[in-house]
Protein backbone atom coordinates (compact mmCIF):
# COMPACT_ATOMS: atom_id res chain seq x y z
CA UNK A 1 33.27 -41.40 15.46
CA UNK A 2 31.47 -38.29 13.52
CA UNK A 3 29.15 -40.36 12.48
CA UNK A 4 28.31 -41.94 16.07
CA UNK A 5 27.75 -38.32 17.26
CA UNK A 6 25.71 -37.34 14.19
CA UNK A 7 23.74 -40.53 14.89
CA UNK A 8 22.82 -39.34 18.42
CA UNK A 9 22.11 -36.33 18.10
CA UNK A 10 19.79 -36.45 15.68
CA UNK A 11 17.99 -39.33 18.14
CA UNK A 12 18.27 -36.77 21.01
CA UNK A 13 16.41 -34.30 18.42
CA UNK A 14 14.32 -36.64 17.36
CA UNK A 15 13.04 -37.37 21.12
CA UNK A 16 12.56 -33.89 22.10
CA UNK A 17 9.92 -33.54 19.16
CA UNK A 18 8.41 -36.78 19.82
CA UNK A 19 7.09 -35.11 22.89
CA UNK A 20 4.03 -33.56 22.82
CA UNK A 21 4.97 -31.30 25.62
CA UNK A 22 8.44 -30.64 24.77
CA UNK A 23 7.41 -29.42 21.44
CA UNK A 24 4.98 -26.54 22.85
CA UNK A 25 8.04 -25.73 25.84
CA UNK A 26 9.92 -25.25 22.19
CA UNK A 27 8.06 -23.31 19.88
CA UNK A 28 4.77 -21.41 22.47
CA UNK A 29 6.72 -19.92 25.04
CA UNK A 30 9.31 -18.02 23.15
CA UNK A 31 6.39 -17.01 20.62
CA UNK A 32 4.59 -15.57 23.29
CA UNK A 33 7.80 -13.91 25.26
CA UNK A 34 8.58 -12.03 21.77
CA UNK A 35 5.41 -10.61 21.77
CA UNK A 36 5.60 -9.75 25.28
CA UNK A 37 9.06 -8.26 25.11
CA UNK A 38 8.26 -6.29 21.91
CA UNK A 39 5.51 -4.58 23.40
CA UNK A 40 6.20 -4.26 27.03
CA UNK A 41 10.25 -3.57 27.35
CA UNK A 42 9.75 -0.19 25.84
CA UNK A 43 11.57 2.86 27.07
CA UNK A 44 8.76 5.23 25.00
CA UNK A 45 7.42 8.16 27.33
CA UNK A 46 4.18 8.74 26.66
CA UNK A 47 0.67 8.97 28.27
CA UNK A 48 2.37 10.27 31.59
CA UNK A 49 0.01 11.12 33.99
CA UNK A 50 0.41 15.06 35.37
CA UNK A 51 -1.36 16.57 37.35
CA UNK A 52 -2.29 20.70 37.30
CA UNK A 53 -2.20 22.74 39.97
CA UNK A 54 -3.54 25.98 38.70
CA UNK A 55 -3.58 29.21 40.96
CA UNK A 56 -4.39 31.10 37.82
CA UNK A 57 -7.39 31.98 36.23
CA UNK A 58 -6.35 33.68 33.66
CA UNK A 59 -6.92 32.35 29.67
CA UNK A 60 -3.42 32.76 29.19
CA UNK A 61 -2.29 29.72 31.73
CA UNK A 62 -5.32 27.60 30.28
CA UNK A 63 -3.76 27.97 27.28
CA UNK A 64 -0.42 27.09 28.50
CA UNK A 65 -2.19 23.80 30.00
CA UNK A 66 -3.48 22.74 26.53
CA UNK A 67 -0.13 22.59 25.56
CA UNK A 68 0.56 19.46 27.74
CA UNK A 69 -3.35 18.45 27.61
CA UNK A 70 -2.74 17.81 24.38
CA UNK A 71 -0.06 16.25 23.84
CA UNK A 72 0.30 12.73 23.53
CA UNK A 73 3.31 12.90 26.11
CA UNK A 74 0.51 13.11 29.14
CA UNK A 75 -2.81 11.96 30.00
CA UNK A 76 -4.95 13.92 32.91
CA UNK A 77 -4.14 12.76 36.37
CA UNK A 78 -6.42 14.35 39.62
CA UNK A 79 -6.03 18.06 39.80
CA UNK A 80 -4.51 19.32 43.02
CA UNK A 81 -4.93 22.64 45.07
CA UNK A 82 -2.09 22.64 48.10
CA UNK A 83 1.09 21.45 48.11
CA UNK A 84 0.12 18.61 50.02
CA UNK A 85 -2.03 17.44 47.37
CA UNK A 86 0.63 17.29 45.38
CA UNK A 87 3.17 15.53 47.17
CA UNK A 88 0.58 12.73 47.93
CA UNK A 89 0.03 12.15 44.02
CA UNK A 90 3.19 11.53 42.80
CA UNK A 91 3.90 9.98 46.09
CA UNK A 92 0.92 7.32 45.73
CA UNK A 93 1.80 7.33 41.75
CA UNK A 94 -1.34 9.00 40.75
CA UNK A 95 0.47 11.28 39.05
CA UNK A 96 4.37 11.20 37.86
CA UNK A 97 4.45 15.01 37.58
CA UNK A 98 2.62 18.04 38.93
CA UNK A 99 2.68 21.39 36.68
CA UNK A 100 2.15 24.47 39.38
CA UNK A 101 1.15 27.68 37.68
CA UNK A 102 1.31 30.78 40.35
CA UNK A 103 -1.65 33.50 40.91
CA UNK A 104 0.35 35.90 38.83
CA UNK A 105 1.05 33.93 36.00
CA UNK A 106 -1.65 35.55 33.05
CA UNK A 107 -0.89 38.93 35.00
CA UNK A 108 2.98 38.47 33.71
CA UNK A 109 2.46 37.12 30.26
CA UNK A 110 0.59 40.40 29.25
CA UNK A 111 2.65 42.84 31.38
CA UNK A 112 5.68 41.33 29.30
CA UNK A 113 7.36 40.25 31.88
CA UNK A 114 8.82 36.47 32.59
CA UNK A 115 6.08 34.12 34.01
CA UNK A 116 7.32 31.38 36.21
CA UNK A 117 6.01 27.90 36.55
CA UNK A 118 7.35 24.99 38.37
CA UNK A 119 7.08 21.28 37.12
CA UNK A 120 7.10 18.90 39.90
CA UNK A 121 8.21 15.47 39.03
CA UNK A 122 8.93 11.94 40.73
CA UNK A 123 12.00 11.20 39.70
CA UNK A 124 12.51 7.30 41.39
CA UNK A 125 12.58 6.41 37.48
CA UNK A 126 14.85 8.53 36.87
CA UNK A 127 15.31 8.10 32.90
CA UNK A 128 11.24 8.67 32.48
CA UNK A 129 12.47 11.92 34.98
CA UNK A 130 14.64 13.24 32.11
CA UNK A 131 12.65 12.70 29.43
CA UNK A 132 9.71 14.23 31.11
CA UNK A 133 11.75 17.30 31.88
CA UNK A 134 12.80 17.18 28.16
CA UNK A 135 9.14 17.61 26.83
CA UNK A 136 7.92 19.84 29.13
CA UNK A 137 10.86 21.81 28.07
CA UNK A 138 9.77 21.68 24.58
CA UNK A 139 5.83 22.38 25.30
CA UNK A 140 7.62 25.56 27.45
CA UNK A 141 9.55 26.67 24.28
CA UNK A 142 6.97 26.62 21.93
CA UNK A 143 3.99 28.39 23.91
CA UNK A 144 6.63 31.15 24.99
CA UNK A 145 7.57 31.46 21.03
CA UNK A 146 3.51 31.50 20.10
CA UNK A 147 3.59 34.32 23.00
CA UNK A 148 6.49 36.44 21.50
CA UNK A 149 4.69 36.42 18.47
CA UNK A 150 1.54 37.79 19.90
CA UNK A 151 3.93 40.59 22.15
CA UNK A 152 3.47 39.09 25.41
CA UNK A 153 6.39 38.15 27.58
CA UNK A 154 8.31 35.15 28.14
CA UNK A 155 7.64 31.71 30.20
CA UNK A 156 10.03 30.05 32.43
CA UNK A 157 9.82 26.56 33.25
CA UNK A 158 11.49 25.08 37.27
CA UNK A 159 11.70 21.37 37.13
CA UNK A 160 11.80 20.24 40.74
CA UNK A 161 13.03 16.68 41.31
CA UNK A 162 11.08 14.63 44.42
CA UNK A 163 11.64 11.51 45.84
CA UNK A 164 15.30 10.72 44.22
CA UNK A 165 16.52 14.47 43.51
CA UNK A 166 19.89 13.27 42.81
CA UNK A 167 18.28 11.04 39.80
CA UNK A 168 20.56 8.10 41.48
CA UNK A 169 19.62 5.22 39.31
CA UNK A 170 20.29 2.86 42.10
CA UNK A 171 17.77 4.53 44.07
CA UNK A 172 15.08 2.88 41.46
CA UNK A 173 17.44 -0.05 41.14
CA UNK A 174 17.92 -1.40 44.02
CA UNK A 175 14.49 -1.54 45.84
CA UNK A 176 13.33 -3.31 42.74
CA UNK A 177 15.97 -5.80 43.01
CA UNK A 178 14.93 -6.18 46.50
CA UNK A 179 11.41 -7.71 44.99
CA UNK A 180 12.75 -9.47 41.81
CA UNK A 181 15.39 -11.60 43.71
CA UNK A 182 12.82 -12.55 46.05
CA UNK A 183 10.01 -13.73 43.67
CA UNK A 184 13.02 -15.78 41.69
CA UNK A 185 14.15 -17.35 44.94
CA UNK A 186 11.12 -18.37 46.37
CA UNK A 187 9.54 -19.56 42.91
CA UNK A 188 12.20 -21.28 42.04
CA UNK A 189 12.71 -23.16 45.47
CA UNK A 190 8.68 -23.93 45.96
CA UNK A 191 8.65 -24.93 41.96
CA UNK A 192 11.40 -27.70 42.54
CA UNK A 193 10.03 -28.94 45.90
CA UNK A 194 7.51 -31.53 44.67
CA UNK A 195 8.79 -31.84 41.48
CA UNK A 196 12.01 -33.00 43.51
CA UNK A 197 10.08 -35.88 45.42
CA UNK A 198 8.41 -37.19 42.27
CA UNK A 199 11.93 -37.58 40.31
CA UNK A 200 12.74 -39.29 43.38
CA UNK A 201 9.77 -41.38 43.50
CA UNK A 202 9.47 -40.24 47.56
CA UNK A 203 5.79 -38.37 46.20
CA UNK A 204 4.06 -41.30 46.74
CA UNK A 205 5.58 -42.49 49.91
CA UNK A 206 4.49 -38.84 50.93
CA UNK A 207 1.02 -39.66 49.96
CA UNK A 208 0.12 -42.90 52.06
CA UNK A 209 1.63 -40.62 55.33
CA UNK A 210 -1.14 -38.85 57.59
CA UNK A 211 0.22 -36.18 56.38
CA UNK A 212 -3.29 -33.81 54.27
CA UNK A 213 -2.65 -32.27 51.01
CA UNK A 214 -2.73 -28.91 52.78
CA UNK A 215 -0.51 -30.07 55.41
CA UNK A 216 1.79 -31.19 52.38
CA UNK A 217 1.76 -27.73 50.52
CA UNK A 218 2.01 -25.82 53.97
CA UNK A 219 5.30 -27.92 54.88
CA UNK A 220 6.62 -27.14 51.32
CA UNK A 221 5.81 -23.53 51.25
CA UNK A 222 7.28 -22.25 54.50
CA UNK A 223 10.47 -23.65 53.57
CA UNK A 224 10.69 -21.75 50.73
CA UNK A 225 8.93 -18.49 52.26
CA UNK A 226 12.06 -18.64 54.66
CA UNK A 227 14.45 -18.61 51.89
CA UNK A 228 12.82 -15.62 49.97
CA UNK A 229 13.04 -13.58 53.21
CA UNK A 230 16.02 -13.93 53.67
CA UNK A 231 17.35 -13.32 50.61
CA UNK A 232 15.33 -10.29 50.10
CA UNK A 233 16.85 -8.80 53.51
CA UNK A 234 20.15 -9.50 51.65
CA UNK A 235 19.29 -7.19 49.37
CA UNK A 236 17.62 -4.48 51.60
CA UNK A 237 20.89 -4.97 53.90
CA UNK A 238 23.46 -4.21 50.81
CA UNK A 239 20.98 -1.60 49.68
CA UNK A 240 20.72 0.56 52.90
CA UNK A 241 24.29 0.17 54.00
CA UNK A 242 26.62 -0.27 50.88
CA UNK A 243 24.75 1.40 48.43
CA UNK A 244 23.18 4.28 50.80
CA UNK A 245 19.78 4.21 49.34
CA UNK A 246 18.02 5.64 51.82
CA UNK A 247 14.80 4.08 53.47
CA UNK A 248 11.54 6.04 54.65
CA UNK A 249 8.85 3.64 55.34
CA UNK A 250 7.98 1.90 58.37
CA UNK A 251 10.27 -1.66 58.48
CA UNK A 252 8.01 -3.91 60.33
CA UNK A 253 4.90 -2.65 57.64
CA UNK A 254 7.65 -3.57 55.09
CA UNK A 255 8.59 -6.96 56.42
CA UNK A 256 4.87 -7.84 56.30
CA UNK A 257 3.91 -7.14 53.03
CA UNK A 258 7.22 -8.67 52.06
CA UNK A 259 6.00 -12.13 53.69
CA UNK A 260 2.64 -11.13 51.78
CA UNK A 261 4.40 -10.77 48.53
CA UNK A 262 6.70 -14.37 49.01
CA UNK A 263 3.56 -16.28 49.77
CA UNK A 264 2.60 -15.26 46.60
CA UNK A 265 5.67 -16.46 45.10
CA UNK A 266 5.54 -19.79 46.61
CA UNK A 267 2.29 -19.76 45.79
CA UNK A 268 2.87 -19.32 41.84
CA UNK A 269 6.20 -21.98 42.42
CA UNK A 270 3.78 -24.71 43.87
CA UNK A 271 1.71 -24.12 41.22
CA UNK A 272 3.88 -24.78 38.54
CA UNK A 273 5.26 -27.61 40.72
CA UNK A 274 1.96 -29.26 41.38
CA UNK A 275 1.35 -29.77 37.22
CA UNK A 276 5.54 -30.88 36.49
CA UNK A 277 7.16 -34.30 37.47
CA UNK A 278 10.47 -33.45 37.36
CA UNK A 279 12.53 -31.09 38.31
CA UNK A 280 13.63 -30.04 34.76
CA UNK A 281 10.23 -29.36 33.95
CA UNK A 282 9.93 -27.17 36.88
CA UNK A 283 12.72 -24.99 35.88
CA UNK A 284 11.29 -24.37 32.88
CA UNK A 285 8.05 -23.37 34.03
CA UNK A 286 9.96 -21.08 36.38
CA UNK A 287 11.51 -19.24 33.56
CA UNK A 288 8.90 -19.45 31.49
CA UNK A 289 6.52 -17.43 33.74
CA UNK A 290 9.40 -15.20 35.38
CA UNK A 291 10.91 -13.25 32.34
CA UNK A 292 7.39 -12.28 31.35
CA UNK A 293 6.07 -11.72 34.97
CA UNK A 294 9.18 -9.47 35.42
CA UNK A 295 8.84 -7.36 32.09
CA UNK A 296 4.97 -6.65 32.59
CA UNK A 297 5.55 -5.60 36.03
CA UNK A 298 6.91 -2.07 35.40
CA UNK A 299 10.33 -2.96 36.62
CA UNK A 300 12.17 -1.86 33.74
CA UNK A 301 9.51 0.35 31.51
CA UNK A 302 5.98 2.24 32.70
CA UNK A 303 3.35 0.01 32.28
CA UNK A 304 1.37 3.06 31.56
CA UNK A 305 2.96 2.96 28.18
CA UNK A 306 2.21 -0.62 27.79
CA UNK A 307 -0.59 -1.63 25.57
CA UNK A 308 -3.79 -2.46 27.33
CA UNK A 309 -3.83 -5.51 27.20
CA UNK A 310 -0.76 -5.57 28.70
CA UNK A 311 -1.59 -3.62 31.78
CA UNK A 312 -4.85 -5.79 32.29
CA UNK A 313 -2.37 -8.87 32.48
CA UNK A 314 -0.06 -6.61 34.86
CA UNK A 315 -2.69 -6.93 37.70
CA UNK A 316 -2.30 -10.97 38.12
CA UNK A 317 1.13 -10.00 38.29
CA UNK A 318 2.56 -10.13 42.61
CA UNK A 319 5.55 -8.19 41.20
CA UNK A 320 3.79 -5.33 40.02
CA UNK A 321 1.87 -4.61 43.25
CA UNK A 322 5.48 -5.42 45.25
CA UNK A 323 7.35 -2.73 43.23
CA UNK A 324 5.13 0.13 43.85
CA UNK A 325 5.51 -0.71 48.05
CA UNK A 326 9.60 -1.26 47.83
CA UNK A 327 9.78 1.94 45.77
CA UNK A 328 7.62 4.09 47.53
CA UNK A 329 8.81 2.82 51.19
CA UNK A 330 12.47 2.94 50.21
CA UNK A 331 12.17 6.50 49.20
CA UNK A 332 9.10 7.70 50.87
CA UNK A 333 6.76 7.25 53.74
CA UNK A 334 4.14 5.92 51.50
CA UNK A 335 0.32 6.19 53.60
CA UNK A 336 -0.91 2.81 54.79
CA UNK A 337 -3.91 3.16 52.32
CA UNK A 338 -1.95 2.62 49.51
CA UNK A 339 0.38 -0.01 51.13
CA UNK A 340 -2.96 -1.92 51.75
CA UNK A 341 -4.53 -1.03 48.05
CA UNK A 342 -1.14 -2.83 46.89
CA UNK A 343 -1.22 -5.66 49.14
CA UNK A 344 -4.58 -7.51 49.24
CA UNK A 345 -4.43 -8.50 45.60
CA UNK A 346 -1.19 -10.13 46.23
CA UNK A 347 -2.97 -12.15 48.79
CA UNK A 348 -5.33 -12.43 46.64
CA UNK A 349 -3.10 -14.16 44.47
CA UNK A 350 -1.18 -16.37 46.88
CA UNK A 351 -4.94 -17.76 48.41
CA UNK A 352 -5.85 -18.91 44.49
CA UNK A 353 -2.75 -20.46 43.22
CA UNK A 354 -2.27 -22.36 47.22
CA UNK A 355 -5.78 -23.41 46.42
CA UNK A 356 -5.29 -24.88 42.81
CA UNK A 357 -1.76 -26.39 44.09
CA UNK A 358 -3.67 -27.97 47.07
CA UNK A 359 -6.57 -29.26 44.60
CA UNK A 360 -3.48 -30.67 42.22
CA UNK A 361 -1.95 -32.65 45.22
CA UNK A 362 -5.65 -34.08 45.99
CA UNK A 363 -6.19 -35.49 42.56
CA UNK A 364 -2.92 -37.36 43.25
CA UNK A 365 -4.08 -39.16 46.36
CA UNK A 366 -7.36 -39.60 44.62
């Protein structure tokens, strides 16, 4: 009996190699997703983008701003001059914090006396929150030691939570889940749909119908577009009212560049679906372009501290544009120019891939 089993499985392995295909599903993919992991899932802090508000124009708070100018930590952002300015930074994720250094600040520091500045931070990623509170901290610390040394006075640093003051990690959680369960639903369901009817040998039954190749991917995608509404409004639901994340945005504007971002997820399934023939194949290709899709995104780390490369390769990404709109209208009231910067590449995207899939599905009647 042992030697039956040996016996097939080494045909079984011998198969999968014979298989041109099989063999690159093997070896390329998790090659590449190591790569991708290794540089991507990173919880490093660095290159943070802050932006100065400076009421001060004194040399003693431009040297306190060369302390975080120069450090690796944070990269320039816009300047801002009201407080409105600054809310609508780290509210449109120009900036992820906002140092604010009063009129009287120089006038302090060589009076002796404690000068106050506030650090203004978005804390909806709320570990990046800490950690940016933790180097400013230590940029504080060292310019108020350089100061003591010189016989001015002391520097005291406010960090001021916005957006998730609580640092709730479901509050970042949560309206990303909202986006990632939707993109794997609706991939996943689009990917298998014509991969289903050729493993069933219905695809070319389909063909000699009236039914247009357009016609064919239209009646394939809304199916699945359905599905990924839904079960993003699953999500949304359990968010708002068992989790009590709170919601800011307008709905509707929501629900429409939700449908936005699902077209491009049935897009990208009907893609993969269009070049597979059976559904096995499509699952792979689902996974194989979701665990990457989902780590460049920003989801999990900053894709500011990605490599370059890496952000480039984040803008073909749906998910990436979808997070920034679920985070900023779950916990703000995010302005319809940046709901609309974020939403017409998705579309962008969804118009391409239904376009390729469409082409794919015309080669096959031709």
């Amino acid at each position: 009996m042992l030697a039956r089993i040996i016996a097939l499985v080494l045909k079984e392995l011998a198969s999968l190699w014979a298989d041109k295909k099989t063999r690159y599903v093997l070896i390329i993919p998790p090659l590449i997703q190591v790569v991708l992991f290794a540089n991507a899932a990173t919880y490093d802090v660095m290159h943070v983008p802050l932006s100065v508000w400076n009421e001060d124009a004194g040399a003693q708070s431009l040297d306190f701003i060369r302390g975080f100018t120069y450090s690796p930590a944070f990269s320039a952002a816009p300047s801002v001059y009201s407080p409105g300015q600054a809310r609508h930074v780290l509210e449109s994720k120009q900036a992820a914090a906002v140092l604010h250094i009063p009129q009287n600040f120089s006038a302090d520091i060589l009076a002796r006396r404690t000068a106050h500045v506030q650090l203004l931070i978005d804390a909806r990623r709320s570990n990046t929150a800490l950690i940016v509170s933790a180097y400013a901290s230590q940029i504080t610390s060292a310019y108020a030691a350089k100061a003591a040394g010189a016989g001015q006075g002391p520097v005291a640093i406010a960090l001021t939570y916005l957006l998730n003051p609580a640092l709730a990690s479901r509050w970042f959680i949560l309206p990303a889940l909202v986006v990632i369960l939707s993109m794997i639903m609706t991939t996943m369901v689009s990917a298998l749909s014509l991969a289903r009817e050729r493993e069933l040998g219905t695809f070319e039954q389909m063909l000699v119908t009236p039914l247009r190749p357009l016609e064919i991917m239209l009646g394939k995608a809304v199916p699945s577009l359905i599905v990924g509404l839904l079960e993003a409004n699953i999500v949304l639901l359990a968010a708002l009212f068992l989790f009590g994340v709170p919601f800011k945005g307008d709905l509707p504007l929501f629900e429409a560049t939700l449908t936005v971002f699902s077209l491009a997820g049935v897009a990208v399934g009907l893609a993969i679906s269009a070049f597979t023939h059976t559904q096995q194949q499509a699952i792979l290709g689902v996974f194989i372009y979701a665990a990457p899709a989902i780590v460049i995104s920003g989801y999990a780390s900053p894709i500011e501290n990605m490599p370059l490369i890496l952000q480039w390769v984040s803008k073909f990404d749906p998910i990436t544009y979808m997070l920034v709109i679920s985070r900023g209208m779950f916990l703000t009231n995010l302005p319809p120019s940046v709901i609309w910067a974020q939403s017409w590449p998705m579309a962008l995207i969804a118009i391409v891939l239904l376009g390729l899939a469409t082409q794919a599905v015309r080669r096959s009647v031709a």
